[in-house]
C-alpha atoms as a PDB file:
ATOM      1  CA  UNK A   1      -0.749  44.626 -18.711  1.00  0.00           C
ATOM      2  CA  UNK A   2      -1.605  41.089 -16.958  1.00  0.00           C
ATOM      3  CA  UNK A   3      -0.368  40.122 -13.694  1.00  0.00           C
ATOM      4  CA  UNK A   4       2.566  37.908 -15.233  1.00  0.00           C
ATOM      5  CA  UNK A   5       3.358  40.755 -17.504  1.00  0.00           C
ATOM      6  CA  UNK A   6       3.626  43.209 -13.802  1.00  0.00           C
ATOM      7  CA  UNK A   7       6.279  40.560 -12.235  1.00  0.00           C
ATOM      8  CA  UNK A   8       8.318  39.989 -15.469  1.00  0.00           C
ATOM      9  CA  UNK A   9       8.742  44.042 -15.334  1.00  0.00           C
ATOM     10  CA  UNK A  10       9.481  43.985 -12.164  1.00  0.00           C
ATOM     11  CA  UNK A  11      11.876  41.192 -12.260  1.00  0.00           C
ATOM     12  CA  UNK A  12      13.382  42.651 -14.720  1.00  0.00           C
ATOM     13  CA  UNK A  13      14.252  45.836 -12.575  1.00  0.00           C
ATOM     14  CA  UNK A  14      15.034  43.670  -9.556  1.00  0.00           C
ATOM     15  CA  UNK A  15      17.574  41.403 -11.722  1.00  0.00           C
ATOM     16  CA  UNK A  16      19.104  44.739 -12.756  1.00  0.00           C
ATOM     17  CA  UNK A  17      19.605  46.228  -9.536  1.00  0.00           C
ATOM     18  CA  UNK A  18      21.331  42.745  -8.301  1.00  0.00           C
ATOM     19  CA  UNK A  19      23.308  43.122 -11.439  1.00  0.00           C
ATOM     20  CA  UNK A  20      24.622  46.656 -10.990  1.00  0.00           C
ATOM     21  CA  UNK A  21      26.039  45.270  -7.866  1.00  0.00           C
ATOM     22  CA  UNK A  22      28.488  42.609  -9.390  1.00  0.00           C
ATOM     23  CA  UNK A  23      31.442  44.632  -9.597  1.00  0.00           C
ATOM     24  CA  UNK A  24      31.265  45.677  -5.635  1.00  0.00           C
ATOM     25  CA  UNK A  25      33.295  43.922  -3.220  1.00  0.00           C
ATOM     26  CA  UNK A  26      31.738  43.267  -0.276  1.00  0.00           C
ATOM     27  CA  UNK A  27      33.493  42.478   3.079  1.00  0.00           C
ATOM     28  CA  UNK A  28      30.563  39.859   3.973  1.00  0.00           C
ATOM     29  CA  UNK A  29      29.020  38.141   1.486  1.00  0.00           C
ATOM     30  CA  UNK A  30      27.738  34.573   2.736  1.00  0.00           C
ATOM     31  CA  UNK A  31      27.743  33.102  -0.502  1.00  0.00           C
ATOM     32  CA  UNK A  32      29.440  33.203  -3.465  1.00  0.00           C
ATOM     33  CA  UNK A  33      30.186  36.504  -5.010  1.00  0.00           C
ATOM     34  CA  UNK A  34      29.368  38.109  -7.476  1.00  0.00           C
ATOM     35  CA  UNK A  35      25.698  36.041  -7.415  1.00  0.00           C
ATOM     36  CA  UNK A  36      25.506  32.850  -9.669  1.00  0.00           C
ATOM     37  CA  UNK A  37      21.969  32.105 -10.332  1.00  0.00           C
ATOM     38  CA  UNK A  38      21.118  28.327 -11.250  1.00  0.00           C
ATOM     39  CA  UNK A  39      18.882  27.763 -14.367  1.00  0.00           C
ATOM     40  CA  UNK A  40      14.655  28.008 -14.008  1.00  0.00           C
ATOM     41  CA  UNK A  41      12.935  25.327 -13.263  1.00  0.00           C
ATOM     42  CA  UNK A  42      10.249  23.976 -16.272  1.00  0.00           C
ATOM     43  CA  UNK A  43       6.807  24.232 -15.689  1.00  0.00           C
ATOM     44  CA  UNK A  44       6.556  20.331 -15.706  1.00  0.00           C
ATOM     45  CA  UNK A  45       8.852  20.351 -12.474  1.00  0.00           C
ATOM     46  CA  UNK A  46       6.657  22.932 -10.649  1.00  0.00           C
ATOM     47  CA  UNK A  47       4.120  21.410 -11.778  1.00  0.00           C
ATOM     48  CA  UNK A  48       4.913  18.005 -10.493  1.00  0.00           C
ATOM     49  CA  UNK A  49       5.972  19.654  -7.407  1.00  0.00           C
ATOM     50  CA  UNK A  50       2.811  21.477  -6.718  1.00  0.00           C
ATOM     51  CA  UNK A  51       0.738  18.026  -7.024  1.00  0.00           C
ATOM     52  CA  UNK A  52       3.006  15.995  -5.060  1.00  0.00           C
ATOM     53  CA  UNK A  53       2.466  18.845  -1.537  1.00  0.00           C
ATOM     54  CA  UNK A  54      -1.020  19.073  -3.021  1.00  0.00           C
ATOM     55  CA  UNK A  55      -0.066  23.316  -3.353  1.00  0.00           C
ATOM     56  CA  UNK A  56       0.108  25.902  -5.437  1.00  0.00           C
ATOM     57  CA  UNK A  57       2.680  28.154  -5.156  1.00  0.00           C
ATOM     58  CA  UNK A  58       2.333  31.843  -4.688  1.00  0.00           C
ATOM     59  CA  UNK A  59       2.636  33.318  -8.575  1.00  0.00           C
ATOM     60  CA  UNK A  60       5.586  36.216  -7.953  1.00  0.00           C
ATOM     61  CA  UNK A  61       7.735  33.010  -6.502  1.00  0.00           C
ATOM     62  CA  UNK A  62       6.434  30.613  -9.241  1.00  0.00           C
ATOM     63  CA  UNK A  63       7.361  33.479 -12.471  1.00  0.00           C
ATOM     64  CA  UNK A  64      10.911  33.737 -10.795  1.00  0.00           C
ATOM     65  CA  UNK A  65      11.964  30.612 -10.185  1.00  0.00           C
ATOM     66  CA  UNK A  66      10.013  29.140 -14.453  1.00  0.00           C
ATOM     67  CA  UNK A  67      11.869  31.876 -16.101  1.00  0.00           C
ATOM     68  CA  UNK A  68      15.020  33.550 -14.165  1.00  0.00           C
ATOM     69  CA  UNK A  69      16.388  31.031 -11.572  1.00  0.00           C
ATOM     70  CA  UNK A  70      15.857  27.927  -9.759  1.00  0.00           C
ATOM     71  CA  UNK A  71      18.355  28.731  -6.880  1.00  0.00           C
ATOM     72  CA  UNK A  72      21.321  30.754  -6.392  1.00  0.00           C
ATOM     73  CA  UNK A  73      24.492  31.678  -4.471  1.00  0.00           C
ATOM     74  CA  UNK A  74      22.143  35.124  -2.423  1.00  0.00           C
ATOM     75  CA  UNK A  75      20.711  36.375  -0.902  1.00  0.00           C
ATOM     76  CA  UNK A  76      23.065  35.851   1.922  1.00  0.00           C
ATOM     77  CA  UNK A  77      23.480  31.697   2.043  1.00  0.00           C
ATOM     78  CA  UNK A  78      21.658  31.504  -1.648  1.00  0.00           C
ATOM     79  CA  UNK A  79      18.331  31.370  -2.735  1.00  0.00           C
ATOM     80  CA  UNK A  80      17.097  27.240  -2.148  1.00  0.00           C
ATOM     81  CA  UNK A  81      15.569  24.965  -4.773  1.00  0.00           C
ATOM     82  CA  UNK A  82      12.608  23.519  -4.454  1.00  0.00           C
ATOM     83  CA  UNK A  83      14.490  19.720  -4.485  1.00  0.00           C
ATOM     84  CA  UNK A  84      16.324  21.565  -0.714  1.00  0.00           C
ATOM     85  CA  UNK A  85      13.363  21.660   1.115  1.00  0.00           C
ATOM     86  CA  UNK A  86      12.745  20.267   4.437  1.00  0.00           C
ATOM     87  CA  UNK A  87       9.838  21.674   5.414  1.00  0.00           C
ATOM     88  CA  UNK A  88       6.195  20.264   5.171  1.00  0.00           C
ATOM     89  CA  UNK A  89       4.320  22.365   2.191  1.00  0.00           C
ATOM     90  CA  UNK A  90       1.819  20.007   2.177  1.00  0.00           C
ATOM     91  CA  UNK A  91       0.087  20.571   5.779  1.00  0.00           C
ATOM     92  CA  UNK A  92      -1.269  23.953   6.405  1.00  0.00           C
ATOM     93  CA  UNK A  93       0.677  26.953   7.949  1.00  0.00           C
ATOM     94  CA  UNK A  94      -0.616  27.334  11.715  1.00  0.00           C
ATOM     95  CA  UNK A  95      -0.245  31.238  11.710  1.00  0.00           C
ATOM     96  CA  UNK A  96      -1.737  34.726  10.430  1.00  0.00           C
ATOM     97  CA  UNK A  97      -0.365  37.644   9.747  1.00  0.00           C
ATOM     98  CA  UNK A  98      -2.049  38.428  13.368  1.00  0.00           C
ATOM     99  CA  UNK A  99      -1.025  35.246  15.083  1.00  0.00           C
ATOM    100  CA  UNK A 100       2.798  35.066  15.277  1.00  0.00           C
ATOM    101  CA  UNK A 101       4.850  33.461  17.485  1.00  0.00           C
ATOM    102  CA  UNK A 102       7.381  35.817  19.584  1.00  0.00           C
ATOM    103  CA  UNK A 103       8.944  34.279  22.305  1.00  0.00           C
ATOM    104  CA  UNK A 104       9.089  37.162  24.886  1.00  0.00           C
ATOM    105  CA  UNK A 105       5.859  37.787  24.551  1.00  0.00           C
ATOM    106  CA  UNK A 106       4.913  33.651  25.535  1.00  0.00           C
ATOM    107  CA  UNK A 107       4.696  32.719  29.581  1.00  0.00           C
ATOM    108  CA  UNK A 108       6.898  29.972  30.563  1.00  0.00           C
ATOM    109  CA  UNK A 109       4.177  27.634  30.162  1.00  0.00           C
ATOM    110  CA  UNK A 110       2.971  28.570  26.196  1.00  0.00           C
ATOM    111  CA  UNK A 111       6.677  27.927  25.262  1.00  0.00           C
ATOM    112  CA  UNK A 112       6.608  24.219  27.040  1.00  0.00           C
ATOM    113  CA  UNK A 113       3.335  23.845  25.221  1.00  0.00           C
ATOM    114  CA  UNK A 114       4.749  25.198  22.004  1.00  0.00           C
ATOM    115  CA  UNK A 115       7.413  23.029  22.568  1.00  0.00           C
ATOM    116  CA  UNK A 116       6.017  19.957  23.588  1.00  0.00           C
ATOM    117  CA  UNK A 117       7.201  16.787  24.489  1.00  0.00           C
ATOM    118  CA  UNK A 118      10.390  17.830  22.885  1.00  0.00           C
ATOM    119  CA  UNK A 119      10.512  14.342  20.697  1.00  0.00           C
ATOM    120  CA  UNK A 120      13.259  14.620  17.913  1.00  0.00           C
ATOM    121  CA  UNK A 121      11.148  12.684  15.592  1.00  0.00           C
ATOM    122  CA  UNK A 122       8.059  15.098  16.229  1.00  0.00           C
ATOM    123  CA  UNK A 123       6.775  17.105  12.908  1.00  0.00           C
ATOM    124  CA  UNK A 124       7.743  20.617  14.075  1.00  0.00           C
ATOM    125  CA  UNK A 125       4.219  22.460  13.542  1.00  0.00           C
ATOM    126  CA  UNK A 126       6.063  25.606  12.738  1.00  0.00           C
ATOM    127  CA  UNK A 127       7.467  24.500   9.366  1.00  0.00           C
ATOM    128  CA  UNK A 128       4.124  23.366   7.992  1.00  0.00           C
ATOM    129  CA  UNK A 129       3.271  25.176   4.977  1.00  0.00           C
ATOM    130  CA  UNK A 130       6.210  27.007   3.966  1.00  0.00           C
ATOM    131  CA  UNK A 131       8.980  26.855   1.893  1.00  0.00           C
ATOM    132  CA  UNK A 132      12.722  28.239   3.228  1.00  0.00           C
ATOM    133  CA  UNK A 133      13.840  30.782   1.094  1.00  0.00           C
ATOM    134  CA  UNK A 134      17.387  31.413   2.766  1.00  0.00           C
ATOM    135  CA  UNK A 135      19.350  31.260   5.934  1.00  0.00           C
ATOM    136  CA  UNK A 136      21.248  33.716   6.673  1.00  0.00           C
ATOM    137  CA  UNK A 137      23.202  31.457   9.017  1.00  0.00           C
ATOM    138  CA  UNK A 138      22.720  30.689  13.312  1.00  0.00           C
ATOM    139  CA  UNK A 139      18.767  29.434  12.322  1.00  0.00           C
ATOM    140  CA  UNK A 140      18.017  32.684  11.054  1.00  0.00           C
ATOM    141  CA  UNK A 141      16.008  31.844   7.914  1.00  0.00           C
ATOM    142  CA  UNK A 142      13.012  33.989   5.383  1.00  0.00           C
ATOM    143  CA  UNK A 143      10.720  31.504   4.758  1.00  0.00           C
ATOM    144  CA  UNK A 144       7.544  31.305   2.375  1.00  0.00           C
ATOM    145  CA  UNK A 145       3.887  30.776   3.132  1.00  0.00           C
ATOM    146  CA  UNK A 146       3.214  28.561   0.180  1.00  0.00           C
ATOM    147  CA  UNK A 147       0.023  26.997   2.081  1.00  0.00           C
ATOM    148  CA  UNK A 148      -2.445  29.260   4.525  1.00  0.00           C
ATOM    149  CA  UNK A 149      -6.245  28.647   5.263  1.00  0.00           C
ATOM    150  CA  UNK A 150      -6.163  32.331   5.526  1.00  0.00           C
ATOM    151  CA  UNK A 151      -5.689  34.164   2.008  1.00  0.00           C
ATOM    152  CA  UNK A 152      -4.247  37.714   3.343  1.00  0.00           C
ATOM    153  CA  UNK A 153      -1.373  34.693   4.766  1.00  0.00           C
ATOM    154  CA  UNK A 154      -0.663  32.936   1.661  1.00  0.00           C
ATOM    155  CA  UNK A 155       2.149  34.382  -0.357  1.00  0.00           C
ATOM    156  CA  UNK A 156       3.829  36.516   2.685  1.00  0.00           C
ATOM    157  CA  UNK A 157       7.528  36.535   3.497  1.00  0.00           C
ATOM    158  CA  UNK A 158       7.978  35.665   6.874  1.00  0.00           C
ATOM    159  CA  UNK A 159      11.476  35.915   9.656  1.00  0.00           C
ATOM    160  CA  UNK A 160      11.918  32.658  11.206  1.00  0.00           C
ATOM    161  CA  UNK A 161      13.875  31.610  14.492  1.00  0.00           C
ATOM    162  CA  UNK A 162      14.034  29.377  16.607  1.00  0.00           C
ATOM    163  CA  UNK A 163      17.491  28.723  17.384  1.00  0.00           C
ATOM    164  CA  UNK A 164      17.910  32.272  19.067  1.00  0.00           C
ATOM    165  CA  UNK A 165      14.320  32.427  21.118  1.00  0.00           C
ATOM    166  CA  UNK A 166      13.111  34.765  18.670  1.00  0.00           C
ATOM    167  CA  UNK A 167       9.965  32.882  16.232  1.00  0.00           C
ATOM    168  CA  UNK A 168       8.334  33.362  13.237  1.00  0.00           C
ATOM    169  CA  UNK A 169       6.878  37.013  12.367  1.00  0.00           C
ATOM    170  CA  UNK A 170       6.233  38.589   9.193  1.00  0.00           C
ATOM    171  CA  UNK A 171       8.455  40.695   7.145  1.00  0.00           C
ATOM    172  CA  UNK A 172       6.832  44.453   6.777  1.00  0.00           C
ATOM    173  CA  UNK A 173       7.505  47.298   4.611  1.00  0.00           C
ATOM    174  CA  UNK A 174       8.350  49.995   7.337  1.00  0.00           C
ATOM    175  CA  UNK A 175       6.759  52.635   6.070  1.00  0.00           C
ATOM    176  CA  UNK A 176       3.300  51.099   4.715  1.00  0.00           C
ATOM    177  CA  UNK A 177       3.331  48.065   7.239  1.00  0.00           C
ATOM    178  CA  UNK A 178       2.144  46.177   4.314  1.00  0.00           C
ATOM    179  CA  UNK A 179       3.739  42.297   4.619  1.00  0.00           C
ATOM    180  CA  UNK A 180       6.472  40.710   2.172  1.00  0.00           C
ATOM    181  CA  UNK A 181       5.690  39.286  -0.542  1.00  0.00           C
ATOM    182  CA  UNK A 182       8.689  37.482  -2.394  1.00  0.00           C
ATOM    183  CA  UNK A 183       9.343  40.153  -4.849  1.00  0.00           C
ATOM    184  CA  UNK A 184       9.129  42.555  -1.816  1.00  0.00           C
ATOM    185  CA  UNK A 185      11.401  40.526  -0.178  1.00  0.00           C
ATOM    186  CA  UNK A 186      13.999  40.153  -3.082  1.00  0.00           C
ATOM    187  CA  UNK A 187      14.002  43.219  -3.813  1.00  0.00           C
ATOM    188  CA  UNK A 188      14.443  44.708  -0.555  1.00  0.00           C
ATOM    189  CA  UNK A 189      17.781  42.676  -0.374  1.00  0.00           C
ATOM    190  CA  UNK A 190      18.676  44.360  -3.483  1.00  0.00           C
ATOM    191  CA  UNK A 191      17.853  47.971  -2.396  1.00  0.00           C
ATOM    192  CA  UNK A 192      19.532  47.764   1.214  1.00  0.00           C
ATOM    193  CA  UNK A 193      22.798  45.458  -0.443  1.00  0.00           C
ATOM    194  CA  UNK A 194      23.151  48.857  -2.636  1.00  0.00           C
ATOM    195  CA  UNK A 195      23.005  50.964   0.379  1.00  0.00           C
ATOM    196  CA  UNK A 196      25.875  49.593   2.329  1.00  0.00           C
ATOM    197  CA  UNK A 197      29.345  50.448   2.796  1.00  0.00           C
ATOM    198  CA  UNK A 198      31.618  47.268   1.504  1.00  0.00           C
ATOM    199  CA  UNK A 199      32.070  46.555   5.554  1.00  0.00           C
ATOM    200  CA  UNK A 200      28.802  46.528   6.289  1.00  0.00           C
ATOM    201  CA  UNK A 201      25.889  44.060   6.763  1.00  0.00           C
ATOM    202  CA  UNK A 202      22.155  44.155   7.689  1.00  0.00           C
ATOM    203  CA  UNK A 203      19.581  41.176   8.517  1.00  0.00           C
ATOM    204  CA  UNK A 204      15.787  40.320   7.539  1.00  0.00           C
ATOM    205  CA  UNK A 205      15.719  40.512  11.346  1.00  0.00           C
ATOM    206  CA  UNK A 206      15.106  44.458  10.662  1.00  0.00           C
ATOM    207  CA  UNK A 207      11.821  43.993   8.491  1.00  0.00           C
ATOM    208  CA  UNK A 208      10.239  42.628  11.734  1.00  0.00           C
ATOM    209  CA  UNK A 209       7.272  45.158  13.269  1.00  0.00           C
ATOM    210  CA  UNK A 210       5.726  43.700  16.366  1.00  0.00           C
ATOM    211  CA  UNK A 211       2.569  44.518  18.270  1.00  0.00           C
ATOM    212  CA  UNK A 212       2.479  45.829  21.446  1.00  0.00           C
ATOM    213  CA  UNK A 213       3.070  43.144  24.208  1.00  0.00           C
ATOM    214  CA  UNK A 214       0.218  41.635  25.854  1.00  0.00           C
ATOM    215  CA  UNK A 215      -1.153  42.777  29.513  1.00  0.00           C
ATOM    216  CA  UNK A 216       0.505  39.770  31.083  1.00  0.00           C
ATOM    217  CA  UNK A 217       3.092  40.531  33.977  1.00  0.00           C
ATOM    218  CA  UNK A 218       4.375  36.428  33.502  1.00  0.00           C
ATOM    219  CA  UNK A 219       5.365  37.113  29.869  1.00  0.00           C
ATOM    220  CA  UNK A 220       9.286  36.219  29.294  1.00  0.00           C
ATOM    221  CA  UNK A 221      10.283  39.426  28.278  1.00  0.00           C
ATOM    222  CA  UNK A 222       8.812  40.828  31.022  1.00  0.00           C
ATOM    223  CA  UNK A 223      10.534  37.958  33.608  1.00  0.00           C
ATOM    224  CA  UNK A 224      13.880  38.725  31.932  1.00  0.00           C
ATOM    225  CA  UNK A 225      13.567  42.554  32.203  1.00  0.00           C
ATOM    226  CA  UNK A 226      13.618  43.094  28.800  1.00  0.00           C
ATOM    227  CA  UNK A 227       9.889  44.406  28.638  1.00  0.00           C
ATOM    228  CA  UNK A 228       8.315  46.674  30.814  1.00  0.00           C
END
């Protein structure tokens, strides 16, 4: 079996799992409910895509989007297209999956350097080569690596905030520790959407495993008591 053959099979069982859901009623939903899933994409529009960001995107991504959908109403806020992007593909993504960005574990001086000169028109560095999955609303958002220097970074599923003082760190597997990938992360929304009660909810926020803080008393979590 080749490597598109793997994802179609697994698709398939993701798609299946989504669709054994339909009939539950959920409390909290985001979007629309039951999911509506917009048509693929063709390969010429990927394709035309990929050349315009000069990128190729990751294949698991690329399969879904050519042959199941294009968008759709979940996970949580809906799946976005390609033609909802606002990020910059085309430029690089500054991090690995062992250089994140956590805000309690910055001094008060690497956040006004990450920050900068806090210019509205500035490029924000931190949305250079991704693409934004979802948002599961207040800034929280999974986002895509679609463009990394560094290969084991390419391809991974990452959490990303900014509005709450959080950052961007990958999405893990908790019991392996290996990172997201998007069929990971798809199907993950699947599995743990089965799992809960109709009142319930859960965030990406939980697929987050950080290092240990640095030796640095002038850290913010530290400051604000929150770290010891």
């Amino acid at each position: 079996m080749n490597r598109l053959e793997q994802y179609d099979q697994r698709i398939t069982r993701i798609m299946s799992k989504i669709e054994a859901l339909r009939d539950r009623k959920f409390s909290i939903t985001c979007g629309e409910w039951p999911p509506v899933w917009k048509p693929p994409l063709s390969e010429a529009e990927v394709a035309a895509f990929e050349a315009e960001k000069g990128i190729r995107l990751p294949e698991d991504y690329r399969r879904f989007i050519t042959t199941v959908a294009g968008s759709g109403s979940q996970p949580f806020y809906g799946l976005l297209s390609l033609q909802e992007q606002d990020s910059v593909p085309e430029r690089p993504f500054p991090y690995t999956l062992d250089n994140i960005v956590y805000f309690l574990y910055m001094t008060e001086e690497e956040m006004d350097e990450f920050y900068g000169d806090d210019d509205d028109d500035a490029v924000f560095d931190a949305d250079y080569g991704l693409l934004t999955l979802c948002t599961e609303g207040c800034g929280m958002d999974s986002v895509l690596v679609v463009n990394s220097e560094d290969p084991d970074t390419y391809g991974t599923v990452w959490y990303y905030d900014f509005a709450n003082d959080c950052g961007i760190i990958p999405m893990r597997d908790k019991d392996t520790g290996k990172p997201f990938h998007f069929l990971d992360w798809l199907e993950y929304w699947a599995d743990r959407t089965t799992g809960l009660d109709n009142d319930e909810y859960f965030g990406f926020a939980e697929t987050i495993q950080l290092p240990e803080p640095p030796d640095n008393p002038n850290i913010m979590g530290r400051k604000m008591g929150w770290i010891k």
